[in-house]
C-alpha atoms as a PDB file:
ATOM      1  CA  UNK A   1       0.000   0.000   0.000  1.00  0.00           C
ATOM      2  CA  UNK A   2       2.830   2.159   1.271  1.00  0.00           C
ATOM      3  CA  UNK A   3       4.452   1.532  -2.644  1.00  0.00           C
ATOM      4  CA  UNK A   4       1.547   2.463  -4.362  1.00  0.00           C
ATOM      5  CA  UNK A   5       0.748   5.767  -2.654  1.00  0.00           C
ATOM      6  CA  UNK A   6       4.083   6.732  -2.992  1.00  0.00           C
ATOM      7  CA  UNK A   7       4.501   5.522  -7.088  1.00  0.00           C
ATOM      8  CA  UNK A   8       1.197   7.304  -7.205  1.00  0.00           C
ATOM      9  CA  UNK A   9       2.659  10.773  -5.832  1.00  0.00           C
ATOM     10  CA  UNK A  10       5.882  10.376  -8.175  1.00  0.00           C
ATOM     11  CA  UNK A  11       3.885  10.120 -11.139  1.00  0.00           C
ATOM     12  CA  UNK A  12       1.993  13.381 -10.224  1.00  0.00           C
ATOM     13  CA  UNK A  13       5.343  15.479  -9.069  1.00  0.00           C
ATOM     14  CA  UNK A  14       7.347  14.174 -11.834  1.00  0.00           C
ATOM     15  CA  UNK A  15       6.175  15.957 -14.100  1.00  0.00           C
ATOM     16  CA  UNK A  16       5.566  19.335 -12.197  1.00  0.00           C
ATOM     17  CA  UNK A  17       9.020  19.139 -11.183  1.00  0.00           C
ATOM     18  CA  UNK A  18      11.032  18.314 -14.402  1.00  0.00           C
ATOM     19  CA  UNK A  19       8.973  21.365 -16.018  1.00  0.00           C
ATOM     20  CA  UNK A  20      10.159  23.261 -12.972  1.00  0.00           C
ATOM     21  CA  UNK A  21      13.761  21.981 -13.986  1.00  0.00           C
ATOM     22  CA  UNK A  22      13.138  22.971 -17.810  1.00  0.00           C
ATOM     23  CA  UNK A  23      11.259  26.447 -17.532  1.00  0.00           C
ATOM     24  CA  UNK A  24      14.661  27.376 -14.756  1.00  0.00           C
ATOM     25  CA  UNK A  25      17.283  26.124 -16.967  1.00  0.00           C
ATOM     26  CA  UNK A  26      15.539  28.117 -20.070  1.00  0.00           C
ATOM     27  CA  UNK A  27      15.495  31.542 -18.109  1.00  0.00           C
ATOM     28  CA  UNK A  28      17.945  31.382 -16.135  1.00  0.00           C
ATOM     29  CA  UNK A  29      20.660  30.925 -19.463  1.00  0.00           C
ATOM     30  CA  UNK A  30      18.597  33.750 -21.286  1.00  0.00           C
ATOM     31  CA  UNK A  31      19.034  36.005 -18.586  1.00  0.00           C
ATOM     32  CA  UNK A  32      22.481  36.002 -18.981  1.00  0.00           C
ATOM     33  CA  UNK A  33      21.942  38.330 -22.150  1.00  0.00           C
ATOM     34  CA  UNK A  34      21.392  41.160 -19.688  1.00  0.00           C
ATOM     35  CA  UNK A  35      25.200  41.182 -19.309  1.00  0.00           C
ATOM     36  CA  UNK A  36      25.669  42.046 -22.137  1.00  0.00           C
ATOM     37  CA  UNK A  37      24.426  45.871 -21.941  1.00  0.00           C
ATOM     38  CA  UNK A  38      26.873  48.145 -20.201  1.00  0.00           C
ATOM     39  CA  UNK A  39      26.258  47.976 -16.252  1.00  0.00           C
ATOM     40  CA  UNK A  40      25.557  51.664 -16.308  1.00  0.00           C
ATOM     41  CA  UNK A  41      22.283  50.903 -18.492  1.00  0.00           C
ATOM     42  CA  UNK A  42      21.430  47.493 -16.657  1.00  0.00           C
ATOM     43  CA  UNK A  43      17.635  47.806 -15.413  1.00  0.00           C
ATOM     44  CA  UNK A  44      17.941  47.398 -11.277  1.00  0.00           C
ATOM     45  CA  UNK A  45      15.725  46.439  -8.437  1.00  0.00           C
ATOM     46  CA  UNK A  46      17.482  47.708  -4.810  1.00  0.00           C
ATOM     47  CA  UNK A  47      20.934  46.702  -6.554  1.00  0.00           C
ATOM     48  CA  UNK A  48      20.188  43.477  -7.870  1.00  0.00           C
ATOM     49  CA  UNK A  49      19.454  42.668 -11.478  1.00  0.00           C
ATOM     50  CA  UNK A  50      15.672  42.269 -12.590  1.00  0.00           C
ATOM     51  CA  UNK A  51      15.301  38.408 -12.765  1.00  0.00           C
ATOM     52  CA  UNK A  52      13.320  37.632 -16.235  1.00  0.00           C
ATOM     53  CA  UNK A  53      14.409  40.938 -18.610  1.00  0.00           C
ATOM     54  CA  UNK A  54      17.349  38.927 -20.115  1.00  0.00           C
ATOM     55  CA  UNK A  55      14.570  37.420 -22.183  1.00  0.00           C
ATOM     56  CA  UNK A  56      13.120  40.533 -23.290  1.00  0.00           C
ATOM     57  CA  UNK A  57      16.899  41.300 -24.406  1.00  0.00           C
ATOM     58  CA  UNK A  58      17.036  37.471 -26.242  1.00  0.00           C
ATOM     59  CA  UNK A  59      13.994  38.211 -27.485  1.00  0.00           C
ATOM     60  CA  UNK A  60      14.985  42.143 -29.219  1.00  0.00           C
ATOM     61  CA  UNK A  61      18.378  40.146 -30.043  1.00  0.00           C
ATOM     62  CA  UNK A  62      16.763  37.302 -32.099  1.00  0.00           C
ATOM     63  CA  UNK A  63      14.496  39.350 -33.884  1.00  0.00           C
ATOM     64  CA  UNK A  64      16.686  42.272 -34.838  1.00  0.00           C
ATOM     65  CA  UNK A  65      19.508  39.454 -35.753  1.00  0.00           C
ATOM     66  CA  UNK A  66      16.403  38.103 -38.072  1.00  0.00           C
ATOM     67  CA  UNK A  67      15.283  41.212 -39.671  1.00  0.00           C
ATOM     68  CA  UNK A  68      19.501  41.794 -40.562  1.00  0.00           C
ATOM     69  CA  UNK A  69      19.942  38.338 -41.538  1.00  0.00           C
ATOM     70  CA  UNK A  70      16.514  38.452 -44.263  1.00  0.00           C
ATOM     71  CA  UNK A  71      17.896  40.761 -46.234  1.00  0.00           C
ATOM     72  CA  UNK A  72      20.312  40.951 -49.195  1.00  0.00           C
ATOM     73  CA  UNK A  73      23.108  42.556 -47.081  1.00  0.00           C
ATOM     74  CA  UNK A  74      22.604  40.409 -44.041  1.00  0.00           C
ATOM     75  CA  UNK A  75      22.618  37.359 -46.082  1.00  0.00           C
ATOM     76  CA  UNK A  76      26.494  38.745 -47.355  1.00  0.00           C
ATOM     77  CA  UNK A  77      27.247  39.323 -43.976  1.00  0.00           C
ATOM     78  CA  UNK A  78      25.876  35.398 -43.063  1.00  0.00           C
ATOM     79  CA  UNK A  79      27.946  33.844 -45.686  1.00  0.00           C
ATOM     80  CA  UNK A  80      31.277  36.123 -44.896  1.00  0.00           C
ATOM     81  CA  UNK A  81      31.276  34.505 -41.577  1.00  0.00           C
ATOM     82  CA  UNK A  82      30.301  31.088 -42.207  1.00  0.00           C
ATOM     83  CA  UNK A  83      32.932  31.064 -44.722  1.00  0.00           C
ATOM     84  CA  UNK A  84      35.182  32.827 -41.933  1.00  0.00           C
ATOM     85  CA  UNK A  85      34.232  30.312 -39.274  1.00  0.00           C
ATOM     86  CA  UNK A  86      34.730  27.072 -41.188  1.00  0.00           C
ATOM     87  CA  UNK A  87      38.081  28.031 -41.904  1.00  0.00           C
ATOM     88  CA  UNK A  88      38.855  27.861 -38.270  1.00  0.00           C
ATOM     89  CA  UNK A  89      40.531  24.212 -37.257  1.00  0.00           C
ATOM     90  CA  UNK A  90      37.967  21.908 -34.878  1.00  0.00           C
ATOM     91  CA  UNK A  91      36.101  24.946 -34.618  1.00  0.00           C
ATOM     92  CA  UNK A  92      34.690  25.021 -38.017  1.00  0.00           C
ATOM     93  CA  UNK A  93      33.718  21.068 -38.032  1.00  0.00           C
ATOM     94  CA  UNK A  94      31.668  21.640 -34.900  1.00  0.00           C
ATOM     95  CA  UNK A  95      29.886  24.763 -36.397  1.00  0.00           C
ATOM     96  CA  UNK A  96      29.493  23.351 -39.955  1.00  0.00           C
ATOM     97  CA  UNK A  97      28.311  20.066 -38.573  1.00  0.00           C
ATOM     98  CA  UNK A  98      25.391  21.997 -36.147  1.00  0.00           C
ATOM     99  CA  UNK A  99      24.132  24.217 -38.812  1.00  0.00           C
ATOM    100  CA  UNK A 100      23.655  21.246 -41.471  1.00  0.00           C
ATOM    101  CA  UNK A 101      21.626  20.037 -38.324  1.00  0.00           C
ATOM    102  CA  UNK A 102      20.149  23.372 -37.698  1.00  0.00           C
ATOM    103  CA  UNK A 103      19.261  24.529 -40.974  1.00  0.00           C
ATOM    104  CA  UNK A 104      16.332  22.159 -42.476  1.00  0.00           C
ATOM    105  CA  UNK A 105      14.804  21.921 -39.005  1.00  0.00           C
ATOM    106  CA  UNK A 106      14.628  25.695 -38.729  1.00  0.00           C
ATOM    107  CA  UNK A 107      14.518  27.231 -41.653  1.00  0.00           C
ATOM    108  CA  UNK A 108      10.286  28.078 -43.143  1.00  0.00           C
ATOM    109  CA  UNK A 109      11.301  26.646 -46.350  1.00  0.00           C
ATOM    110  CA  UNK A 110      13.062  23.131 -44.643  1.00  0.00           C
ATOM    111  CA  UNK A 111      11.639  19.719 -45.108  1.00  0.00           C
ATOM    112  CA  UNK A 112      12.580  18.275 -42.135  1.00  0.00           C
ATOM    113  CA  UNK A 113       9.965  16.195 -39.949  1.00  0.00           C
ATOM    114  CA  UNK A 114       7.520  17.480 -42.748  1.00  0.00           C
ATOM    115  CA  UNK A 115       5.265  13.854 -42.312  1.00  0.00           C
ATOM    116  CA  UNK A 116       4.855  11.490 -39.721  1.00  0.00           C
ATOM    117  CA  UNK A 117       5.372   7.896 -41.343  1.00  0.00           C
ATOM    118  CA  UNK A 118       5.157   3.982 -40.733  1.00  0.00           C
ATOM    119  CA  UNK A 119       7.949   1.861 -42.183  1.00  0.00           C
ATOM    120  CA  UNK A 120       9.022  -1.803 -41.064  1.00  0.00           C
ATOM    121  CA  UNK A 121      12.218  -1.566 -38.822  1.00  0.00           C
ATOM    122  CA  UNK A 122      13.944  -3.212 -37.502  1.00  0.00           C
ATOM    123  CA  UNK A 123      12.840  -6.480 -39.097  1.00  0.00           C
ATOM    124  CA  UNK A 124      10.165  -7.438 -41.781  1.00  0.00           C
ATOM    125  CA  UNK A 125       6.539  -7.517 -39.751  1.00  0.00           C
ATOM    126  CA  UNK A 126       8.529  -5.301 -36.747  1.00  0.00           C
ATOM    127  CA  UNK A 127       6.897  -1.454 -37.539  1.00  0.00           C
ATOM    128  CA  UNK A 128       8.795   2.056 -36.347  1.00  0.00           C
ATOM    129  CA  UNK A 129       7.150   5.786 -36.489  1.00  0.00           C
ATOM    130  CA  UNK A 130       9.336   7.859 -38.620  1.00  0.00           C
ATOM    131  CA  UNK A 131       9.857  11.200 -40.054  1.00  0.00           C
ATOM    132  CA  UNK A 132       9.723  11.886 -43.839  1.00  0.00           C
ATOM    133  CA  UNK A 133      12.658  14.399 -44.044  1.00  0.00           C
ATOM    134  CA  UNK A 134      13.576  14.575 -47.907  1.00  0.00           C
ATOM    135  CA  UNK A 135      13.639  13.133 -51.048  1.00  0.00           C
ATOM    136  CA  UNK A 136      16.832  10.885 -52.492  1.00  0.00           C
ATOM    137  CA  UNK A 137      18.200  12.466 -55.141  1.00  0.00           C
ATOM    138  CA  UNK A 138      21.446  12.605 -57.140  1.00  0.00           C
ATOM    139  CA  UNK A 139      24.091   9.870 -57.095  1.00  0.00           C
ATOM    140  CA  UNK A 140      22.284   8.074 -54.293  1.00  0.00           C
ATOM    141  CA  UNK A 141      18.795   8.007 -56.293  1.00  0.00           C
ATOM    142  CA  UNK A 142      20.840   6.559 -59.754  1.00  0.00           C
ATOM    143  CA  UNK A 143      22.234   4.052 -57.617  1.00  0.00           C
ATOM    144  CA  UNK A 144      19.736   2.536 -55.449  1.00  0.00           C
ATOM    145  CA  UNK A 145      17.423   2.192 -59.154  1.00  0.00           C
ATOM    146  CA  UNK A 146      14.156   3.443 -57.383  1.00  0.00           C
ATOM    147  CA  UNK A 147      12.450   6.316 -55.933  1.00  0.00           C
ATOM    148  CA  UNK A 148      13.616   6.288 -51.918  1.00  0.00           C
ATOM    149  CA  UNK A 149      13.219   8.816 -49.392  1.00  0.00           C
ATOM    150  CA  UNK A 150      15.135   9.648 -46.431  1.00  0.00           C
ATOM    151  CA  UNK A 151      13.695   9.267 -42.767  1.00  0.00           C
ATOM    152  CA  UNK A 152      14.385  10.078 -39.473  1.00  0.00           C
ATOM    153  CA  UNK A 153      13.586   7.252 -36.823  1.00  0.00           C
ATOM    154  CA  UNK A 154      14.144   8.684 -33.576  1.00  0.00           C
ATOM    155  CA  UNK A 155      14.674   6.407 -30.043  1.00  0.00           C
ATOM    156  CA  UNK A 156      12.389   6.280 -27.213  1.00  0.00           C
ATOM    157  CA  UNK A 157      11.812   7.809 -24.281  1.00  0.00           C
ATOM    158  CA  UNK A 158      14.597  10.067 -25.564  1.00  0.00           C
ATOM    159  CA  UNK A 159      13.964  11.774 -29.412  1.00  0.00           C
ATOM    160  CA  UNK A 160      17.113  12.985 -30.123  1.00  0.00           C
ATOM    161  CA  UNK A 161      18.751   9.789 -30.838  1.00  0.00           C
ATOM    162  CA  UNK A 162      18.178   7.999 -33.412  1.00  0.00           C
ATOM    163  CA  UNK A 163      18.781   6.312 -36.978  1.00  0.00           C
ATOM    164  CA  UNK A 164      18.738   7.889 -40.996  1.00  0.00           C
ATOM    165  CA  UNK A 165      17.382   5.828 -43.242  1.00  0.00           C
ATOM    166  CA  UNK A 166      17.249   5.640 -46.946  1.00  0.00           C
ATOM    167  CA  UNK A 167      13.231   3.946 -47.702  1.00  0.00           C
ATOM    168  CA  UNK A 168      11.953   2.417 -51.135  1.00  0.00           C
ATOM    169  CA  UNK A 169       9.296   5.284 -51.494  1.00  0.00           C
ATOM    170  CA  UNK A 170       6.745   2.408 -52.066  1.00  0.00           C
ATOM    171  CA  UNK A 171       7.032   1.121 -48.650  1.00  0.00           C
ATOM    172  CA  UNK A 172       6.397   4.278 -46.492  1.00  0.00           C
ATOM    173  CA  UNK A 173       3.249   4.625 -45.531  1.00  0.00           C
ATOM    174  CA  UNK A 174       1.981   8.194 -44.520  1.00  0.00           C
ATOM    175  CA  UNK A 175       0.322   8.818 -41.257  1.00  0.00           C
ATOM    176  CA  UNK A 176      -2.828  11.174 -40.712  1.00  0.00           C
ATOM    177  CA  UNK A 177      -1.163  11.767 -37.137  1.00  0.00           C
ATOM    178  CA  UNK A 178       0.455  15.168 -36.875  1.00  0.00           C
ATOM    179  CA  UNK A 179       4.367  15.391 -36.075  1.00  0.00           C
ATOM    180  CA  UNK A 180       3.424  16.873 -33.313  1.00  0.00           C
ATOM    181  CA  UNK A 181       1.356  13.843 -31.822  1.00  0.00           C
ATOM    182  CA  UNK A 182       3.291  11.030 -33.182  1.00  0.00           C
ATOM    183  CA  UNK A 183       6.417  12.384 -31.010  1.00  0.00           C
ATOM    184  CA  UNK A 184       4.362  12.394 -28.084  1.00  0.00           C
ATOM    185  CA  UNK A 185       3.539   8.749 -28.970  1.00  0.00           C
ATOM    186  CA  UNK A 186       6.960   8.124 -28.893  1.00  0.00           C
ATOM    187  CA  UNK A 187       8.518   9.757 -26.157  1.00  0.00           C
ATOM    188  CA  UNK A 188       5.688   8.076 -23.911  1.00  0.00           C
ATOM    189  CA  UNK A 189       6.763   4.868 -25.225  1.00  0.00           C
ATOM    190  CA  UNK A 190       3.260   3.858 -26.897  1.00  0.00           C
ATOM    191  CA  UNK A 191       1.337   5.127 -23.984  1.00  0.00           C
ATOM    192  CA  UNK A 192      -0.207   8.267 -25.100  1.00  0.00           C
ATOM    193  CA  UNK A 193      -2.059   7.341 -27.691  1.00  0.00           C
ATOM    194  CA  UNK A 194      -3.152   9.929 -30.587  1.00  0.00           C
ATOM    195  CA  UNK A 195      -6.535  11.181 -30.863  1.00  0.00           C
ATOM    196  CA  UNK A 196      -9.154   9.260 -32.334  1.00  0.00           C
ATOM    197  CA  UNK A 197      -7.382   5.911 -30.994  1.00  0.00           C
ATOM    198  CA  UNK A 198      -8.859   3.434 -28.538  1.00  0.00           C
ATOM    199  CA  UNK A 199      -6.425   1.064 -26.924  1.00  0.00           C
ATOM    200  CA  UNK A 200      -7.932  -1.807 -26.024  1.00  0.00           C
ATOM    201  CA  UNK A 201      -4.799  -3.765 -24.755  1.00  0.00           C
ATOM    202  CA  UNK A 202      -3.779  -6.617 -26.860  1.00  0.00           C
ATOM    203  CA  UNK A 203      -5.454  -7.522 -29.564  1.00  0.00           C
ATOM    204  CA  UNK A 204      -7.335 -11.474 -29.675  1.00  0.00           C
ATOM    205  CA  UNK A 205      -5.183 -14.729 -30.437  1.00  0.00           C
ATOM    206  CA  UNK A 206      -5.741 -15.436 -34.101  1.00  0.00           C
ATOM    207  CA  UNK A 207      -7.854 -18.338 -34.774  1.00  0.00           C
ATOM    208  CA  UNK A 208      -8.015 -20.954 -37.618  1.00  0.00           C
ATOM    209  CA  UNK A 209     -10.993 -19.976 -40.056  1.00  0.00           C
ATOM    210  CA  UNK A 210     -14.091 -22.289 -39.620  1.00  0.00           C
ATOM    211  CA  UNK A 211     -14.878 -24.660 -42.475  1.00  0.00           C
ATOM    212  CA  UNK A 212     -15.715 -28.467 -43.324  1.00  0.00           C
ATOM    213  CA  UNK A 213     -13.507 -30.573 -41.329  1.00  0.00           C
ATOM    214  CA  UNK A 214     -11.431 -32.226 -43.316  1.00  0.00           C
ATOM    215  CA  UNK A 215     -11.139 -36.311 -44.258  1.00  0.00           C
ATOM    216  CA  UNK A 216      -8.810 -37.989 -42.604  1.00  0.00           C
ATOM    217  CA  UNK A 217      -6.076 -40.256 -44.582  1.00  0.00           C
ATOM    218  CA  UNK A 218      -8.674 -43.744 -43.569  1.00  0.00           C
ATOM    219  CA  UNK A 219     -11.676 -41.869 -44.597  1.00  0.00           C
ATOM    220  CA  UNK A 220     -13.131 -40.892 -41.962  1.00  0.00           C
ATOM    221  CA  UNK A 221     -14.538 -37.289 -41.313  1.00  0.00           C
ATOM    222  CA  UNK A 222     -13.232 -35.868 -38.071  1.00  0.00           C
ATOM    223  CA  UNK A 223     -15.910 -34.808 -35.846  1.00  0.00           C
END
């Protein structure tokens, strides 16, 4: 009894405190952005810095960094550092290997995690939730003969593991399920089901199909 009450509690503070963890780890490293105004500006309270206006700063910071970055100048200014950074040994791996990341995810025009999709992995008759994220084309699609698409088939509980995949086209099937929902289905590990679902645990023993019962080899018919 004691175990229950207390599994019950953890399942209802678990939650409550790892958003606690998140939503402090999230302002706490955007406040640091306050720093970097000149102390003489620095809103106060009694001496102390005003807990939450570093995110007021991120948020000024991202969108004036946006509004540079959109246009033709700021897109000069992009690729003169890029180029400037990737020239810079260990450095410029790390950086070149985060944007490739970076880039399709974020950017309006990206296809990444564009469809939610079922494929058979790891085995035939085994199924995985996947993301569509592009087309094959080029030297892969001339080699592998047919249309294929690349997929993204992250682990579970944790998302941002996973495996790439190059798919025959023909054997993706597309999901009606949002992106949104099917990585909730995964990060709960099959327990949150998506809307419109009913889980009713699993599913019957398959039985033989009923028919005439067959002669046996001394002619006979089996009862």
């Amino acid at each position: 009894m004691i175990r229950k009450y207390l599994l019950a509690g953890l399942l209802v503070w678990a939650p409550i405190g790892i958003t606690i963890w998140v939503l402090h780890f999230l302002v706490s490293t955007l406040d640091i952005t306050i720093y970097l105004l000149p102390e003489a500006i620095r809103p106060t309270f009694r001496g102390e810095n005003i807990p939450g206006f570093g995110i007021l700063i991120s948020f000024v910071l991202l969108f004036l960094t946006g509004a540079i970055a959109s246009n033709v100048f700021g897109k000069q200014i992009t690729r003169t550092w890029d180029d400037m950074v990737h020239r810079i040994p260990v450095v410029g791996g790390v950086y070149k290997s985060v944007k490739q990341l970076t880039d399709p995810v974020l950017s309006g025009s990206g296809q990444a995690f564009s469809k939610a999709v079922l494929i058979e992995f790891p085995h035939p008759g085994a199924h995985s939730i996947a993301f569509l994220t592009n087309r094959v084309e080029g030297e892969l699609r001339t080699r592998l003969g047919e249309p294929h698409v690349a997929v993204y088939i992250p682990t579970t509980p944790n998302p941002t593991g996973g495996y790439m995949l190059l798919v025959p086209a023909a054997r993706v099937q597309e999901l009606d399920m949002s992106v949104d929902q099917a990585l909730k289905y995964i990060i709960s590990m099959g327990v949150a089901a998506p809307p419109g679902s009913v889980s009713t645990g699993l599913p019957p023993p398959a039985t033989a199909a009923s028919g005439p019962a067959a002669p046996n080899p001394n002619g006979n018919t089996n009862a």
